[in-house]
Protein backbone atom coordinates (compact mmCIF):
# COMPACT_ATOMS: atom_id res chain seq x y z
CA UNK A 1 0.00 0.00 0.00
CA UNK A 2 2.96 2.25 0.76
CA UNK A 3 4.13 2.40 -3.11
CA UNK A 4 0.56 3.16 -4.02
CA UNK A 5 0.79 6.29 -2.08
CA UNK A 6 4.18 7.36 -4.19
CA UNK A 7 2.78 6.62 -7.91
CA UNK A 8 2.34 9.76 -9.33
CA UNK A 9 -1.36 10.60 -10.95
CA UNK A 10 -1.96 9.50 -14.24
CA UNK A 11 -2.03 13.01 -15.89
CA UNK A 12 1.44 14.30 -14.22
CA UNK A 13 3.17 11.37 -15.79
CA UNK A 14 1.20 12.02 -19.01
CA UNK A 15 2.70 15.91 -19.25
CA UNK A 16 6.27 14.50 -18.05
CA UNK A 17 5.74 11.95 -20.97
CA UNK A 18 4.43 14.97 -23.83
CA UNK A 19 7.36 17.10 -21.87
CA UNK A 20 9.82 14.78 -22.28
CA UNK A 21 9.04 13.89 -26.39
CA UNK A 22 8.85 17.97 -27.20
CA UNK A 23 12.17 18.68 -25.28
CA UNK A 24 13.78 15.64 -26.70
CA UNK A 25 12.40 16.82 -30.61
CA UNK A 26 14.02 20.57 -29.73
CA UNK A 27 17.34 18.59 -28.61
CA UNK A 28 17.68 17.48 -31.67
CA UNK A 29 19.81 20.14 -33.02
CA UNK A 30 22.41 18.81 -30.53
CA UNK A 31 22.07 14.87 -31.74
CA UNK A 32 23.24 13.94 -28.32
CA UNK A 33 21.33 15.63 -26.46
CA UNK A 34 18.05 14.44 -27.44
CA UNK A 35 18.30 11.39 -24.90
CA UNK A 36 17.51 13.84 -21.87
CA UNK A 37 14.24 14.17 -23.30
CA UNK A 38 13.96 10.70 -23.47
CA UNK A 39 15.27 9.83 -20.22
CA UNK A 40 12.14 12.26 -19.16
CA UNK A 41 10.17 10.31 -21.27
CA UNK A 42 11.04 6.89 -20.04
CA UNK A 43 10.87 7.43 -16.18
CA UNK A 44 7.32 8.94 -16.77
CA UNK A 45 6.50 5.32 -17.90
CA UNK A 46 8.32 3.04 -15.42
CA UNK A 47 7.57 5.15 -12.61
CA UNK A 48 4.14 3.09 -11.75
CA UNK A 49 6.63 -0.16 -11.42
CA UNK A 50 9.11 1.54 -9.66
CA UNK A 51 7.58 4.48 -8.19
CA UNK A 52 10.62 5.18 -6.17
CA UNK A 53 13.32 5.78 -8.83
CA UNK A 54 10.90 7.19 -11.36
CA UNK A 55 9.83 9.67 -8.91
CA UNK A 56 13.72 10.80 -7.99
CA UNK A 57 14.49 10.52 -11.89
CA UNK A 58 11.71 12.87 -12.88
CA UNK A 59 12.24 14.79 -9.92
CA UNK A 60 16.04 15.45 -10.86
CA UNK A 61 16.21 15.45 -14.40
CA UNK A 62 12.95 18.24 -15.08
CA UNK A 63 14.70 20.90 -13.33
CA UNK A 64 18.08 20.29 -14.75
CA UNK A 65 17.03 20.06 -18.01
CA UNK A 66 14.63 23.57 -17.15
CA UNK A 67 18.23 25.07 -16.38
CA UNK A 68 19.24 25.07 -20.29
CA UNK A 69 15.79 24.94 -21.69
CA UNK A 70 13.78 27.79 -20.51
CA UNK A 71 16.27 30.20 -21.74
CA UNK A 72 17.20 28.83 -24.98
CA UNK A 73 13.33 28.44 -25.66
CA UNK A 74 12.77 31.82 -24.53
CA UNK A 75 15.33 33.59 -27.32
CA UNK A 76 13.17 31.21 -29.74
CA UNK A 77 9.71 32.67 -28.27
CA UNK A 78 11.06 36.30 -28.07
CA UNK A 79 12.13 35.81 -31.51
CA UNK A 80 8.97 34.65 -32.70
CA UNK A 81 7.19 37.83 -31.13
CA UNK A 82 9.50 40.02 -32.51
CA UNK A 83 8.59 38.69 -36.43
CA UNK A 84 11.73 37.04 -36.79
CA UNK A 85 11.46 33.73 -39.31
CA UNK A 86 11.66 30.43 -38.48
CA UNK A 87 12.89 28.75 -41.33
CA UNK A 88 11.97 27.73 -44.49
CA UNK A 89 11.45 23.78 -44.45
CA UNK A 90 9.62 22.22 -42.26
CA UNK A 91 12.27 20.59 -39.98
CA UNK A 92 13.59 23.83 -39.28
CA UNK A 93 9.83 25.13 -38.49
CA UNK A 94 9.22 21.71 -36.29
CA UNK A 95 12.33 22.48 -34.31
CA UNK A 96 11.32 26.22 -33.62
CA UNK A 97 7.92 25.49 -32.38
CA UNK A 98 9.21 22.37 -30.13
CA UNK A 99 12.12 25.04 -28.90
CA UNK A 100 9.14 27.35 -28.31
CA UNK A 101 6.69 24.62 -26.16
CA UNK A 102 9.38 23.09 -24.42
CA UNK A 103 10.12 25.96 -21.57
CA UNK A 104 6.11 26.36 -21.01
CA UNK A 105 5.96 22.53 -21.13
CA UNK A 106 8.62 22.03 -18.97
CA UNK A 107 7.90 24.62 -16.40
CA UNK A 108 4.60 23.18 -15.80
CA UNK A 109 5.56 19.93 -15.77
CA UNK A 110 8.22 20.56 -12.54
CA UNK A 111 5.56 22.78 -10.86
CA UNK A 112 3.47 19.49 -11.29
CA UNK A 113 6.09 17.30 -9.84
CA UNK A 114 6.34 20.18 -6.80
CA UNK A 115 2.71 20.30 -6.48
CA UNK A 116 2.75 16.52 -6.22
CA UNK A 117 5.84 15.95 -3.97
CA UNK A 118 3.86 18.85 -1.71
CA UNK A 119 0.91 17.29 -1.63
CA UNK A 120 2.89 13.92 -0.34
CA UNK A 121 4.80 15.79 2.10
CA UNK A 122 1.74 16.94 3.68
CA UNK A 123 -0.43 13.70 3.53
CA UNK A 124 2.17 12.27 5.66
């Protein structure tokens, strides 16, 4: 009963799952990089079998990766406002939106985790 208690809701691991495929399509552009996102994407999933290490995974990798993504997304975002293109094929156009959804994506998706961890904290 005590790991039922640390499974995250169904919807939280949902937006860590969407969070982690956007970020990991923006990473891309650095080849190597793209397996953060799907590190993100992958302890969404196993985190109902092991609710333990998905938890810490999610809980550790969301913020780091919010350390390089929130202000690389935002140059793409204030770029977009200002009128700026964003390419001419649509690779290059996929890649600017996903740069673009990842910092919104991944802010709300470590508030979730916050919320969540909180409203463990508490319960105990």
């Amino acid at each position: 009963m005590e790991s039922k208690k640390r499974i995250l809701p169904r919807k939280v691991r949902w937006l860590a799952v969407v969070t982690g495929c956007v970020v990991g399509i923006a990473l891309l552009s650095f080849k190597w990089a793209a397996v953060c996102g799907i590190v993100l994407t992958v302890a969404a999933v196993v985190q109902p079998w092991m609710p333990r290490t998905g938890r810490w995974v999610l809980s550790v990798v969301a913020p780091l990766l919010g350390v390089w993504i929130v202000p690389m997304g935002g140059l793409f975002l204030l770029g977009a406002v200002k009128g700026e293109t964003l390419g001419v094929d649509f690779f290059s156009r996929g890649l600017a939106l996903a740069w673009m959804l990842s910092p919104i994506l991944l802010v709300w998706c470590v508030a979730a985790l916050v919320v969540e961890a909180r409203k463990e904290r508490l319960g105990r």
